[in-house]
N, C-alpha and C. Protein backbone atom coordinates (compact mmCIF):
# COMPACT_ATOMS: atom_id res chain seq x y z
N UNK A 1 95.20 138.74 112.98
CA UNK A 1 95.12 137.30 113.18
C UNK A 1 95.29 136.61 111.83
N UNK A 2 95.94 135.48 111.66
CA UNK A 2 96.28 135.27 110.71
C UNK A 2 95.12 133.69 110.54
N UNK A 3 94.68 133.47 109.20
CA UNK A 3 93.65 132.76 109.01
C UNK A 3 94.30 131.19 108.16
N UNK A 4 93.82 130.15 108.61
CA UNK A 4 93.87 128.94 107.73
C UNK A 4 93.24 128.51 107.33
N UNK A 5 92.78 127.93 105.64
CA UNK A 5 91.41 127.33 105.46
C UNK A 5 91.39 125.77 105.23
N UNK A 6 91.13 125.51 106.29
CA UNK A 6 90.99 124.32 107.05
C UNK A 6 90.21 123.77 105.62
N UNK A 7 90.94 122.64 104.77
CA UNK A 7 89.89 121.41 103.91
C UNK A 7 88.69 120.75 104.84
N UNK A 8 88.58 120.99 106.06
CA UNK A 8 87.14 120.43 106.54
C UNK A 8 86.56 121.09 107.14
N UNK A 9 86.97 122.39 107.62
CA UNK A 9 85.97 123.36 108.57
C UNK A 9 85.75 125.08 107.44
N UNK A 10 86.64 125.03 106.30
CA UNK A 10 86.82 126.12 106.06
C UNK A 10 87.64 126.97 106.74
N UNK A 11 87.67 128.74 106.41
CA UNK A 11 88.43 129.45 107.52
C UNK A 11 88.16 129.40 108.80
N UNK A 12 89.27 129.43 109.33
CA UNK A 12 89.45 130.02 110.32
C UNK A 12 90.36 130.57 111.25
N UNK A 13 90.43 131.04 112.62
CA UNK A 13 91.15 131.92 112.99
C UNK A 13 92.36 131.08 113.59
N UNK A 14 94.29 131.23 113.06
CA UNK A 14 95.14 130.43 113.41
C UNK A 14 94.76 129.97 115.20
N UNK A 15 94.21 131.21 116.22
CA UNK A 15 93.97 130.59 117.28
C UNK A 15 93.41 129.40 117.62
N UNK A 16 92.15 128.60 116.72
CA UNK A 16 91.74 127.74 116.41
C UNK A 16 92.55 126.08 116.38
N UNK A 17 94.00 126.59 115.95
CA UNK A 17 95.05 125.39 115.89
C UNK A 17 96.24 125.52 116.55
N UNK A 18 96.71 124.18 116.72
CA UNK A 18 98.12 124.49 117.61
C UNK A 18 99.26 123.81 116.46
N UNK A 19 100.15 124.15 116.87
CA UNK A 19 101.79 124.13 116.00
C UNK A 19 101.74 122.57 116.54
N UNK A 20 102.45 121.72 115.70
CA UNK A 20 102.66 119.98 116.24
C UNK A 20 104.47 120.40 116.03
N UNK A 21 104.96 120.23 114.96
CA UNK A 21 106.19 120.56 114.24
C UNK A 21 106.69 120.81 112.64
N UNK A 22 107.57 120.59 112.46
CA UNK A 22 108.11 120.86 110.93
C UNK A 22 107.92 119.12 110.34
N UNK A 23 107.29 118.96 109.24
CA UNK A 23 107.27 117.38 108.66
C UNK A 23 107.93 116.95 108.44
N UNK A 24 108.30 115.88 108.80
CA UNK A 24 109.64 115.18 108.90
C UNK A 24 109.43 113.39 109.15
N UNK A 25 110.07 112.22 108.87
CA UNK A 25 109.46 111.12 108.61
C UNK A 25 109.84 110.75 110.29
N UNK A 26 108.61 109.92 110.35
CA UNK A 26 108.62 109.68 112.09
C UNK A 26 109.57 108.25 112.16
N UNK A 27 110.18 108.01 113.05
CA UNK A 27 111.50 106.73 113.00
C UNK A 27 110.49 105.44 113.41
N UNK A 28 111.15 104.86 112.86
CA UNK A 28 109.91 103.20 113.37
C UNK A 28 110.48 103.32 114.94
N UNK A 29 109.44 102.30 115.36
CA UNK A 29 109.65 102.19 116.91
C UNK A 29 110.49 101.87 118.02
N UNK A 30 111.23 100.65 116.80
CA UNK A 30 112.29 100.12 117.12
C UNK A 30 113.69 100.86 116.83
N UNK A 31 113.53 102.46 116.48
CA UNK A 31 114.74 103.30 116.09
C UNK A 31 115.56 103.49 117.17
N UNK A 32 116.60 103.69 116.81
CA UNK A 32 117.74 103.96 118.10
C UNK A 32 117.14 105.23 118.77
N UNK A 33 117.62 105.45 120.38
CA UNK A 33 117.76 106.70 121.22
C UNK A 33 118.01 108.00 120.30
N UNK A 34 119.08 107.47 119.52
CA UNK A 34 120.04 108.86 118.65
C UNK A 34 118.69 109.21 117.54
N UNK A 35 117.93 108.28 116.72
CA UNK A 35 116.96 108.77 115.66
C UNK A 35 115.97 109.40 116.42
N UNK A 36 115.45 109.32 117.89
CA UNK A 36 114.23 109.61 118.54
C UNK A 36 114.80 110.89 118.60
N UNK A 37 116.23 110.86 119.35
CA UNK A 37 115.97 112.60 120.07
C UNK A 37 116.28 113.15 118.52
N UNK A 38 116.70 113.04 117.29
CA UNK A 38 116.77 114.15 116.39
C UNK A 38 115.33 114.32 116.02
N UNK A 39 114.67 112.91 115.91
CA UNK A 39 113.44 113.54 115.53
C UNK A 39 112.24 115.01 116.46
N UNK A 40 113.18 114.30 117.41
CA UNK A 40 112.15 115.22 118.51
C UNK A 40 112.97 116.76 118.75
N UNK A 41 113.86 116.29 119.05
CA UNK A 41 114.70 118.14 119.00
C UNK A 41 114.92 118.75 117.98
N UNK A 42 115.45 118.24 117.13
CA UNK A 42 116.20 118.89 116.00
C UNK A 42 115.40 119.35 115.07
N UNK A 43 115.68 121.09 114.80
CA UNK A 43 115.00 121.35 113.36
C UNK A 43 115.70 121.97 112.69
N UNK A 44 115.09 122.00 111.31
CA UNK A 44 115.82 122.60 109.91
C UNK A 44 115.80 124.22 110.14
N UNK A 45 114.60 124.85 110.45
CA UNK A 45 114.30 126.35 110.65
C UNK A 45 115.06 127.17 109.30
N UNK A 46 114.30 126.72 108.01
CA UNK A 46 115.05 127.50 107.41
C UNK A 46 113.97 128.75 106.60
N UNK A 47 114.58 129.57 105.85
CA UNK A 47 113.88 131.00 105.54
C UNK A 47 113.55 130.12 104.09
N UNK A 48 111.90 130.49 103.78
CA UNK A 48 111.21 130.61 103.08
C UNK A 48 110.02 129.55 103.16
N UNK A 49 109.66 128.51 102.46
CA UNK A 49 108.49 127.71 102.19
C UNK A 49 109.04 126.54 103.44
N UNK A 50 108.05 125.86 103.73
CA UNK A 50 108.32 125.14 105.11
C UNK A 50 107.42 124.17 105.67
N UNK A 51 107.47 123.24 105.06
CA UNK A 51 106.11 122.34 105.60
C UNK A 51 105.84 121.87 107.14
N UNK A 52 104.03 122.51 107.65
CA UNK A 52 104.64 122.40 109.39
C UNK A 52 103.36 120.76 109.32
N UNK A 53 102.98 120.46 110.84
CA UNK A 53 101.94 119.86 111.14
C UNK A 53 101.51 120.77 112.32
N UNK A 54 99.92 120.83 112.00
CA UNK A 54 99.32 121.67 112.82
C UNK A 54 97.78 120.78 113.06
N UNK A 55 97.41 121.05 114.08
CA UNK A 55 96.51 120.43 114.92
C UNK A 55 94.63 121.05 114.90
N UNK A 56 94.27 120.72 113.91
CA UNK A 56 93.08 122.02 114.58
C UNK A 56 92.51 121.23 115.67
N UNK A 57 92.88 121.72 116.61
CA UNK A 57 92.22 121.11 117.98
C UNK A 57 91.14 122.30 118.17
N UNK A 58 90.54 122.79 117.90
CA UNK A 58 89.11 123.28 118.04
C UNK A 58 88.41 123.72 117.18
N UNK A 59 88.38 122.64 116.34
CA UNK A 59 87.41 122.47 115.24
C UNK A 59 87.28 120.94 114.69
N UNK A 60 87.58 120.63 113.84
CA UNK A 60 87.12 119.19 113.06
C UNK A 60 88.66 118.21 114.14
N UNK A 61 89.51 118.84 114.35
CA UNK A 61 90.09 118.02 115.71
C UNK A 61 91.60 116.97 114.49
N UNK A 62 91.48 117.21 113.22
CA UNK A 62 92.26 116.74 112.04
C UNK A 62 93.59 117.50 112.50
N UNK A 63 94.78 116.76 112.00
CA UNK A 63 96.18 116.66 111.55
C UNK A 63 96.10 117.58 110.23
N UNK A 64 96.81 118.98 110.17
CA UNK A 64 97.22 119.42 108.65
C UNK A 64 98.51 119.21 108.21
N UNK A 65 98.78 119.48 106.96
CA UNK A 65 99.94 119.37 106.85
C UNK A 65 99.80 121.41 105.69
N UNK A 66 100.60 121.81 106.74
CA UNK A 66 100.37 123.40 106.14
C UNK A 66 101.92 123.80 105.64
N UNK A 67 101.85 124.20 104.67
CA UNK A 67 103.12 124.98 103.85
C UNK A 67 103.17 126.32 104.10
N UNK A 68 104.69 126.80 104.86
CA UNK A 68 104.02 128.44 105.21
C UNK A 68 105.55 129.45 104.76
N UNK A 69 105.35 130.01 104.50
CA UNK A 69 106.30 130.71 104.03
C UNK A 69 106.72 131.81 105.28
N UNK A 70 108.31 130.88 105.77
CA UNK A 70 108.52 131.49 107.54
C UNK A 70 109.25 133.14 107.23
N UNK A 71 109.22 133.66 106.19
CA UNK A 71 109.83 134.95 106.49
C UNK A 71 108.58 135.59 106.26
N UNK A 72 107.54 135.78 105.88
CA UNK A 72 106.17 136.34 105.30
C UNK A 72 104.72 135.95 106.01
N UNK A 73 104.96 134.55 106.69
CA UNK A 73 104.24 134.16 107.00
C UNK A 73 102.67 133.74 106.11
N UNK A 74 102.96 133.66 105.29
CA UNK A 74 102.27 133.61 103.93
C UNK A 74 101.93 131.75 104.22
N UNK A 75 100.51 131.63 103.99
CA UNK A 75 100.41 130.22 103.94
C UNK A 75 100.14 129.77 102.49
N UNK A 76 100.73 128.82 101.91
CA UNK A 76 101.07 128.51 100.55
C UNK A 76 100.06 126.99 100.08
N UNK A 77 99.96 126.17 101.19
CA UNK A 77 99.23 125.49 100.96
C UNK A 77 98.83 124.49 101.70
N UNK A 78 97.77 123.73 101.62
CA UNK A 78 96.68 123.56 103.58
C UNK A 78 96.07 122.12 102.91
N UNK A 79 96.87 120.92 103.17
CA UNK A 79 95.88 119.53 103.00
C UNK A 79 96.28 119.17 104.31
N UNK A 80 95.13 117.67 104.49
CA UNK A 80 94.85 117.13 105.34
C UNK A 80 96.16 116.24 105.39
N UNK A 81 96.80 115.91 106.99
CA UNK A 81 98.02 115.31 107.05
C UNK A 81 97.81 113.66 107.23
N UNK A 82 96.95 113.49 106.86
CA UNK A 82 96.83 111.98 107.14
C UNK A 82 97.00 111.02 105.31
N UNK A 83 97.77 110.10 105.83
CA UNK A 83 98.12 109.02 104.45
C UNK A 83 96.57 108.67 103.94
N UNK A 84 96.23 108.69 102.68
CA UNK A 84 95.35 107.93 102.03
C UNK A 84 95.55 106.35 101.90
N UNK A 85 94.48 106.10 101.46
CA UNK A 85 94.47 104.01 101.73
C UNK A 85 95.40 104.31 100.37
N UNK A 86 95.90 104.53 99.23
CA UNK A 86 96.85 104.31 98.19
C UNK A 86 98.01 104.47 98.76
N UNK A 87 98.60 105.80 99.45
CA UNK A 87 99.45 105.87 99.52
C UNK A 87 100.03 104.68 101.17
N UNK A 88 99.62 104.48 101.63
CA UNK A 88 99.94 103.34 102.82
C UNK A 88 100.59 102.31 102.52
């Protein structure tokens, strides 16, 4: 089982979280049909470091933003996916 250490719960077991997608900038609301479906279908899938969003939905219930290295599966690095009041 492969482990994430969650910045608010500590480790724990990847079963713990679910996959959201690869990070990618979300289209304002008013974006065309054509920006929605790339955002929503389309991915990069490429070999090595890879920034995803992952969900711990059974634990602190937070947005990550996890860096994982897709040929190794190696997780590289685990912050919280939400904007700070600076960066907004």
């Amino acid at each position: 089982m492969q482990q994430f250490n969650c910045p608010f719960c500590g480790t724990r077991d990847q079963s713990e979280f679910t996959y959201g997608r690869e990070v990618a900038p979300v289209p304002a609301l008013d974006a065309s049909p054509a920006d929605w479906q790339r955002f929503v279908y389309e991915r990069d899938n490429p070999c090595g470091a890879h920034a995803e969003w992952w969900h711990h939905n059974h634990g602190c219930r937070q947005w990550l933003e996890i860096v994982r290295d897709t040929l190794t599966h190696e997780v590289l690095e685990i912050k919280a996916a939400r904007r700070s009041k600076e960066r907004a």
